[in-house]
Structure formats: C-alpha cells, structure tokens
PDB file of N, CA and C in Angstrom:
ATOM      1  N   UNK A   1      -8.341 178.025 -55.449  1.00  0.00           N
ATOM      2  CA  UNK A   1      -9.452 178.364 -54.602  1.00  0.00           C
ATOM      3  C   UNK A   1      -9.236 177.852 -53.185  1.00  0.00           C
ATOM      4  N   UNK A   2      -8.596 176.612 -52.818  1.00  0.00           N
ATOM      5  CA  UNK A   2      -8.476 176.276 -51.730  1.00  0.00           C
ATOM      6  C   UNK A   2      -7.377 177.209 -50.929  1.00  0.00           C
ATOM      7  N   UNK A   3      -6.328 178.233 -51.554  1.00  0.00           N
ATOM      8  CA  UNK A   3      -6.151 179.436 -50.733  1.00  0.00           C
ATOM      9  C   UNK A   3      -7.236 180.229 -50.150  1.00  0.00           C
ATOM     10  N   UNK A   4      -7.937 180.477 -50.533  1.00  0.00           N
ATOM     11  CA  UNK A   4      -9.630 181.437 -50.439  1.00  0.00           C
ATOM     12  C   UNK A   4     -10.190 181.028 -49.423  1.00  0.00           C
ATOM     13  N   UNK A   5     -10.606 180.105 -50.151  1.00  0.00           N
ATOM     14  CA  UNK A   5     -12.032 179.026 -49.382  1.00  0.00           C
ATOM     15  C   UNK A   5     -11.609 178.478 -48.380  1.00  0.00           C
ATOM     16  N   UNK A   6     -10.337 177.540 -48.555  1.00  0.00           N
ATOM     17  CA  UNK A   6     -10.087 176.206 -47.375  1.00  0.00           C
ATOM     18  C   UNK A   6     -10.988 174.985 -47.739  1.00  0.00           C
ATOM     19  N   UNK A   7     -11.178 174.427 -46.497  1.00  0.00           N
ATOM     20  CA  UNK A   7     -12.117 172.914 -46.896  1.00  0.00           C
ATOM     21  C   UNK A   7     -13.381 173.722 -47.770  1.00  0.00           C
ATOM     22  N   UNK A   8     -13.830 174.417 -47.642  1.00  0.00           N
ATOM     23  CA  UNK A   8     -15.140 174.571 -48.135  1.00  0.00           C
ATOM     24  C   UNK A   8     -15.373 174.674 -49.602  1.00  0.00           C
ATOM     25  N   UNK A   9     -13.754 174.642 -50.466  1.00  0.00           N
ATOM     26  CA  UNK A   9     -13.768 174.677 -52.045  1.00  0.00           C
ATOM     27  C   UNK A   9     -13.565 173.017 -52.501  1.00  0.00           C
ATOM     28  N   UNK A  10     -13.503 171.823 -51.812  1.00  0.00           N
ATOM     29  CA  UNK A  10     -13.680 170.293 -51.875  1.00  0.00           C
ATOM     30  C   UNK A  10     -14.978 170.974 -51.962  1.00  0.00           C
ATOM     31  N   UNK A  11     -15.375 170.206 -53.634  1.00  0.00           N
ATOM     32  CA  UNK A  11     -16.773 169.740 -54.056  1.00  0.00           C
ATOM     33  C   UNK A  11     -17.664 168.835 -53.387  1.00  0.00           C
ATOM     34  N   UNK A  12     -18.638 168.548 -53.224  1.00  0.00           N
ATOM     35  CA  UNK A  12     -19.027 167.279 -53.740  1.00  0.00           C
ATOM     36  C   UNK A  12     -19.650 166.629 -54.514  1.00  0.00           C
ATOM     37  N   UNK A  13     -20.059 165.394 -54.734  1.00  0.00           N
ATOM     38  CA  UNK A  13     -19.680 164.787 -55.838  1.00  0.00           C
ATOM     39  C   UNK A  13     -21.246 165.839 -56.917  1.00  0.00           C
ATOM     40  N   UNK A  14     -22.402 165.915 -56.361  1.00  0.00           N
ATOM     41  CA  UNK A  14     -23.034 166.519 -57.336  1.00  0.00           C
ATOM     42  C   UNK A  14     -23.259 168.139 -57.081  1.00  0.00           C
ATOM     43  N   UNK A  15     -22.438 168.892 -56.480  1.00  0.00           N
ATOM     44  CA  UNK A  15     -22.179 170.108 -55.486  1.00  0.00           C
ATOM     45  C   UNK A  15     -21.898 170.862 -56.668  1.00  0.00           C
ATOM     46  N   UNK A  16     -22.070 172.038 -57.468  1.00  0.00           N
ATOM     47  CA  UNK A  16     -21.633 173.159 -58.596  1.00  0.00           C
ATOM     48  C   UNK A  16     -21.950 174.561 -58.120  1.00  0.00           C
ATOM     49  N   UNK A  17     -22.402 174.827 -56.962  1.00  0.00           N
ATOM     50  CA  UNK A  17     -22.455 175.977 -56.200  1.00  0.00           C
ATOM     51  C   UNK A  17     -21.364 176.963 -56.344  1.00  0.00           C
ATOM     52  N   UNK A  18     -20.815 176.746 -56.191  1.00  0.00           N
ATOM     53  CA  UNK A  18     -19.163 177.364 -56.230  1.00  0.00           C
ATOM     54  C   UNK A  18     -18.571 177.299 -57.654  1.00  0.00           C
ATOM     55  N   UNK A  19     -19.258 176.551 -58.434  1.00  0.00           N
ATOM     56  CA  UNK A  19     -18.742 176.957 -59.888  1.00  0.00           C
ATOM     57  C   UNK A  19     -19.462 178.028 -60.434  1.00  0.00           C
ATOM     58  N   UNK A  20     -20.524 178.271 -59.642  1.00  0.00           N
ATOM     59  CA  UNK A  20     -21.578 179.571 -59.986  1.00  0.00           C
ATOM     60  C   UNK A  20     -20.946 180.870 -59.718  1.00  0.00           C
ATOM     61  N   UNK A  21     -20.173 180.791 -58.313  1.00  0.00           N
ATOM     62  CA  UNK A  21     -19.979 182.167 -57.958  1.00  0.00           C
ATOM     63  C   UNK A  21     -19.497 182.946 -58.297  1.00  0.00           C
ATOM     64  N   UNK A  22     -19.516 184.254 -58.145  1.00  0.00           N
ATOM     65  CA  UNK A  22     -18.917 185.528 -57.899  1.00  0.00           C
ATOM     66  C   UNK A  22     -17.718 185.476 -57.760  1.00  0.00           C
ATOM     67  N   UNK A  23     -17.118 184.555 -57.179  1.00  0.00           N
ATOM     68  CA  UNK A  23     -15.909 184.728 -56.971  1.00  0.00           C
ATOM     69  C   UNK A  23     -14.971 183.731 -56.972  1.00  0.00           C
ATOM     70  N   UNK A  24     -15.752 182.973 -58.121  1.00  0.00           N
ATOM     71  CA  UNK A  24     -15.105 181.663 -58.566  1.00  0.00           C
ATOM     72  C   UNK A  24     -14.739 182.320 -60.296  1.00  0.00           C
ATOM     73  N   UNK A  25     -16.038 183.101 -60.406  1.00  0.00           N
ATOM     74  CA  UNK A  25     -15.595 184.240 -61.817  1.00  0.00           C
ATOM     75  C   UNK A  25     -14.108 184.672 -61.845  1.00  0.00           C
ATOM     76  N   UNK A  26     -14.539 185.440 -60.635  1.00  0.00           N
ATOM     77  CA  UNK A  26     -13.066 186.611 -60.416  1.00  0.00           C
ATOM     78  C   UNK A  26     -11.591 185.955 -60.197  1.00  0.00           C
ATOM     79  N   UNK A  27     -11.540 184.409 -59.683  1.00  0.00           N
ATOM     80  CA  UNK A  27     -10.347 183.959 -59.701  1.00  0.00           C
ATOM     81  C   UNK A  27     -10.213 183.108 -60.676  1.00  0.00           C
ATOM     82  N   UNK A  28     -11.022 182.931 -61.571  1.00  0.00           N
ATOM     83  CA  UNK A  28     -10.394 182.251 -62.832  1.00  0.00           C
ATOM     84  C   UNK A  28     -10.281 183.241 -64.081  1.00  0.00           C
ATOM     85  N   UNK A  29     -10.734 184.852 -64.015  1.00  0.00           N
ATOM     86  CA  UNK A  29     -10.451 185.188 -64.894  1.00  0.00           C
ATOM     87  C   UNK A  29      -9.546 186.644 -64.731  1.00  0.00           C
ATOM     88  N   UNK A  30      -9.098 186.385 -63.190  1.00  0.00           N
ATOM     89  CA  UNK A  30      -8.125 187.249 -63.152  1.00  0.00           C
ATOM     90  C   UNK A  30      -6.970 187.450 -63.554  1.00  0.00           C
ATOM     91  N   UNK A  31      -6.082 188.516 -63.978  1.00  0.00           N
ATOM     92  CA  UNK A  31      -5.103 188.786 -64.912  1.00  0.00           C
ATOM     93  C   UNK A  31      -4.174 188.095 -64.079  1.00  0.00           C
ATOM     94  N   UNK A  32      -3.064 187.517 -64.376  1.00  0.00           N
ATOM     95  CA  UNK A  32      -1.400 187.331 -63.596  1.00  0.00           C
ATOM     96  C   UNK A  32      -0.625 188.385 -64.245  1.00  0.00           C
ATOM     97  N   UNK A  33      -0.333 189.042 -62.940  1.00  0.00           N
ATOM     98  CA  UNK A  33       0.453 190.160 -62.721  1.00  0.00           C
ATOM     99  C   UNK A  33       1.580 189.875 -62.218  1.00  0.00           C
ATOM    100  N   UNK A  34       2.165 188.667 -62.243  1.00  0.00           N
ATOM    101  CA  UNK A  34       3.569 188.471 -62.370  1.00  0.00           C
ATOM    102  C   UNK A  34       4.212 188.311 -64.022  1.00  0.00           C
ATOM    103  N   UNK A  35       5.466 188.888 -64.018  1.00  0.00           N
ATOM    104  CA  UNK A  35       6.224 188.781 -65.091  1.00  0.00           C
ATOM    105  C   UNK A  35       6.964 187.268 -65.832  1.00  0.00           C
ATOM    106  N   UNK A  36       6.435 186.474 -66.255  1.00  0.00           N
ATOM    107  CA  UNK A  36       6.440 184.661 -66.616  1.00  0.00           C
ATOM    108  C   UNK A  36       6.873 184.726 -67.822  1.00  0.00           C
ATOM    109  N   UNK A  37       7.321 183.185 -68.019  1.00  0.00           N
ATOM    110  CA  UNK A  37       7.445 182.816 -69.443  1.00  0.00           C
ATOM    111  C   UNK A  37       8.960 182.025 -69.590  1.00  0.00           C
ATOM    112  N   UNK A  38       9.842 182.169 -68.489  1.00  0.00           N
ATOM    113  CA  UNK A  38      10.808 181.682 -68.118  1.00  0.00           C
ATOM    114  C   UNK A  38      11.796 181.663 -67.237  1.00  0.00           C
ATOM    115  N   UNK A  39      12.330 181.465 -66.744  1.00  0.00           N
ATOM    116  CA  UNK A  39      13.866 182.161 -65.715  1.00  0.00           C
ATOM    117  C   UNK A  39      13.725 183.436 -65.855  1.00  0.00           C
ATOM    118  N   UNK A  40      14.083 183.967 -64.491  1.00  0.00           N
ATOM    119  CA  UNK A  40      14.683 185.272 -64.517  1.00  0.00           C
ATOM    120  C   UNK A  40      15.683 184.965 -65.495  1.00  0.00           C
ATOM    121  N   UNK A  41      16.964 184.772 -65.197  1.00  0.00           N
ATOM    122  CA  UNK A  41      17.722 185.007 -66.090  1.00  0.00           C
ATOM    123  C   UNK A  41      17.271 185.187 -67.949  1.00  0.00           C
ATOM    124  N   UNK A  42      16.398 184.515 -68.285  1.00  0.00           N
ATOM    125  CA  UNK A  42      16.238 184.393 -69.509  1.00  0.00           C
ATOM    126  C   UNK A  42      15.376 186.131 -69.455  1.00  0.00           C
ATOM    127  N   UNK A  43      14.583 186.473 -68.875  1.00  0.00           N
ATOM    128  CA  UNK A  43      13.886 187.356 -68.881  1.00  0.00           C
ATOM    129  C   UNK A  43      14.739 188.223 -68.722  1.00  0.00           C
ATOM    130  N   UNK A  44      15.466 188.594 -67.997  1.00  0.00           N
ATOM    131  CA  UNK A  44      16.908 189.628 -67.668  1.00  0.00           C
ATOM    132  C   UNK A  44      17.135 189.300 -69.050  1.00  0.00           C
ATOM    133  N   UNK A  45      17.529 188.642 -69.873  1.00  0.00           N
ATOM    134  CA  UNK A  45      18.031 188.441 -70.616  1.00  0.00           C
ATOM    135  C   UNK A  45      17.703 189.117 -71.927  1.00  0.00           C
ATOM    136  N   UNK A  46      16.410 189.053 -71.794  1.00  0.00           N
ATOM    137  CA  UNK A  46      15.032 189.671 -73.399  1.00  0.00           C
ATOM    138  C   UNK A  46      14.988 191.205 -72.839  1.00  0.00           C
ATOM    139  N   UNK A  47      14.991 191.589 -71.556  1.00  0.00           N
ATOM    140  CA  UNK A  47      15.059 192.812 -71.509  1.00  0.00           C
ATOM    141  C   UNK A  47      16.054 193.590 -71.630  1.00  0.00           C
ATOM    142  N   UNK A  48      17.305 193.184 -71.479  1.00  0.00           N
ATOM    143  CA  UNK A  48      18.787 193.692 -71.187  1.00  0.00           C
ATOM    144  C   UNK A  48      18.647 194.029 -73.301  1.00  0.00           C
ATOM    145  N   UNK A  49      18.330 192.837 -73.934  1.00  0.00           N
ATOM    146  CA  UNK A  49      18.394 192.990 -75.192  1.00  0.00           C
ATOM    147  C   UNK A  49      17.741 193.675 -76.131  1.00  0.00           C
ATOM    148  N   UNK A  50      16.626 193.824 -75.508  1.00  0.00           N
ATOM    149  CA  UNK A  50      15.096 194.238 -76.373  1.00  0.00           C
ATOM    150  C   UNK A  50      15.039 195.506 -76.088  1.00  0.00           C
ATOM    151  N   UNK A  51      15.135 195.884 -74.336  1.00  0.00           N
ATOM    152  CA  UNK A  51      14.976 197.274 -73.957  1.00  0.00           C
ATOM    153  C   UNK A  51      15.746 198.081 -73.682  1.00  0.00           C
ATOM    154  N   UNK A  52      17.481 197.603 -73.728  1.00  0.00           N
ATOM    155  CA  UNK A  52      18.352 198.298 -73.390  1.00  0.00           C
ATOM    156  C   UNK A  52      19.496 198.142 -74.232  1.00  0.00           C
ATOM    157  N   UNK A  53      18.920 197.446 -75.658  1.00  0.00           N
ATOM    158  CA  UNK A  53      20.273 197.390 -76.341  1.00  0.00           C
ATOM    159  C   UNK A  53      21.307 196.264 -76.303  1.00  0.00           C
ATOM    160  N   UNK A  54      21.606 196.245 -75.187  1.00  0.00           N
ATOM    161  CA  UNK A  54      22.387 195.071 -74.437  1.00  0.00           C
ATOM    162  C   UNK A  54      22.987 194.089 -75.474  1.00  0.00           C
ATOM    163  N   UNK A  55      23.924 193.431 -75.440  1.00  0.00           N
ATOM    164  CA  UNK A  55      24.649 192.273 -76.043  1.00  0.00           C
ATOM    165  C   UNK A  55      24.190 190.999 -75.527  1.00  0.00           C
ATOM    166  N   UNK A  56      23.997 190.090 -76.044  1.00  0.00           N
ATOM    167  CA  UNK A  56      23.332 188.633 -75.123  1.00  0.00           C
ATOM    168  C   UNK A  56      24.370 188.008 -74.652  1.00  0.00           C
ATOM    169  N   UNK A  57      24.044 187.700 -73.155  1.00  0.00           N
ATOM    170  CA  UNK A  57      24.713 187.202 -72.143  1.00  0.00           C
ATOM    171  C   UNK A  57      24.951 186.073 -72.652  1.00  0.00           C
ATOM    172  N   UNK A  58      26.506 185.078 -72.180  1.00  0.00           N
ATOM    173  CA  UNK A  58      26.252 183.705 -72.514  1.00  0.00           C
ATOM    174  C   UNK A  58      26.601 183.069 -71.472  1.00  0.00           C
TER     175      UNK A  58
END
C-alpha cells in the first residue's frame, strides 16, 4: 500500500480507516499476474517438459 498511498498508508496507533477501504479490498485480494513459484530457469524448465515434451535440462 505504501506504493499507492505514500505516508498516508502509516497507521496510527488506533487509526483502521484504511483497513475499511475500497481499495485496501482491491489490493489485498487482487490476483498476481506474474508467473512464480521459482527461477526462471526452473520454470523454463516445467514448461520445456510439461508443454513441449522437452528432455530435462541438467
């Protein structure tokens, strides 16, 4: 959130305003749309094998 917000996502100490919002929703339950889970290489790796047949690299 502090990409978003800036200073204004520092709480304070009895402050939950921002745990309410709209758009405190939308960035904690937005999808990751990057491809994860390990190294490229390892990922090159599950796809070269899984989706193309491929022999595993060593």
């Amino acid at each position: 959130m502090m990409e978003i917000l800036g200073e204004i996502a520092i709480l304070k100490k009895d402050d939950l305003s921002i745990m309410n919002s709209k758009l405190e929703r939308m960035y904690r339950t937005a999808s990751i749309l990057t491809f994860g889970g390990g190294t490229n290489e390892v990922q090159r790796d599950i796809i070269a094998m899984a989706g193309l047949f491929m022999p595993r690299s060593r």
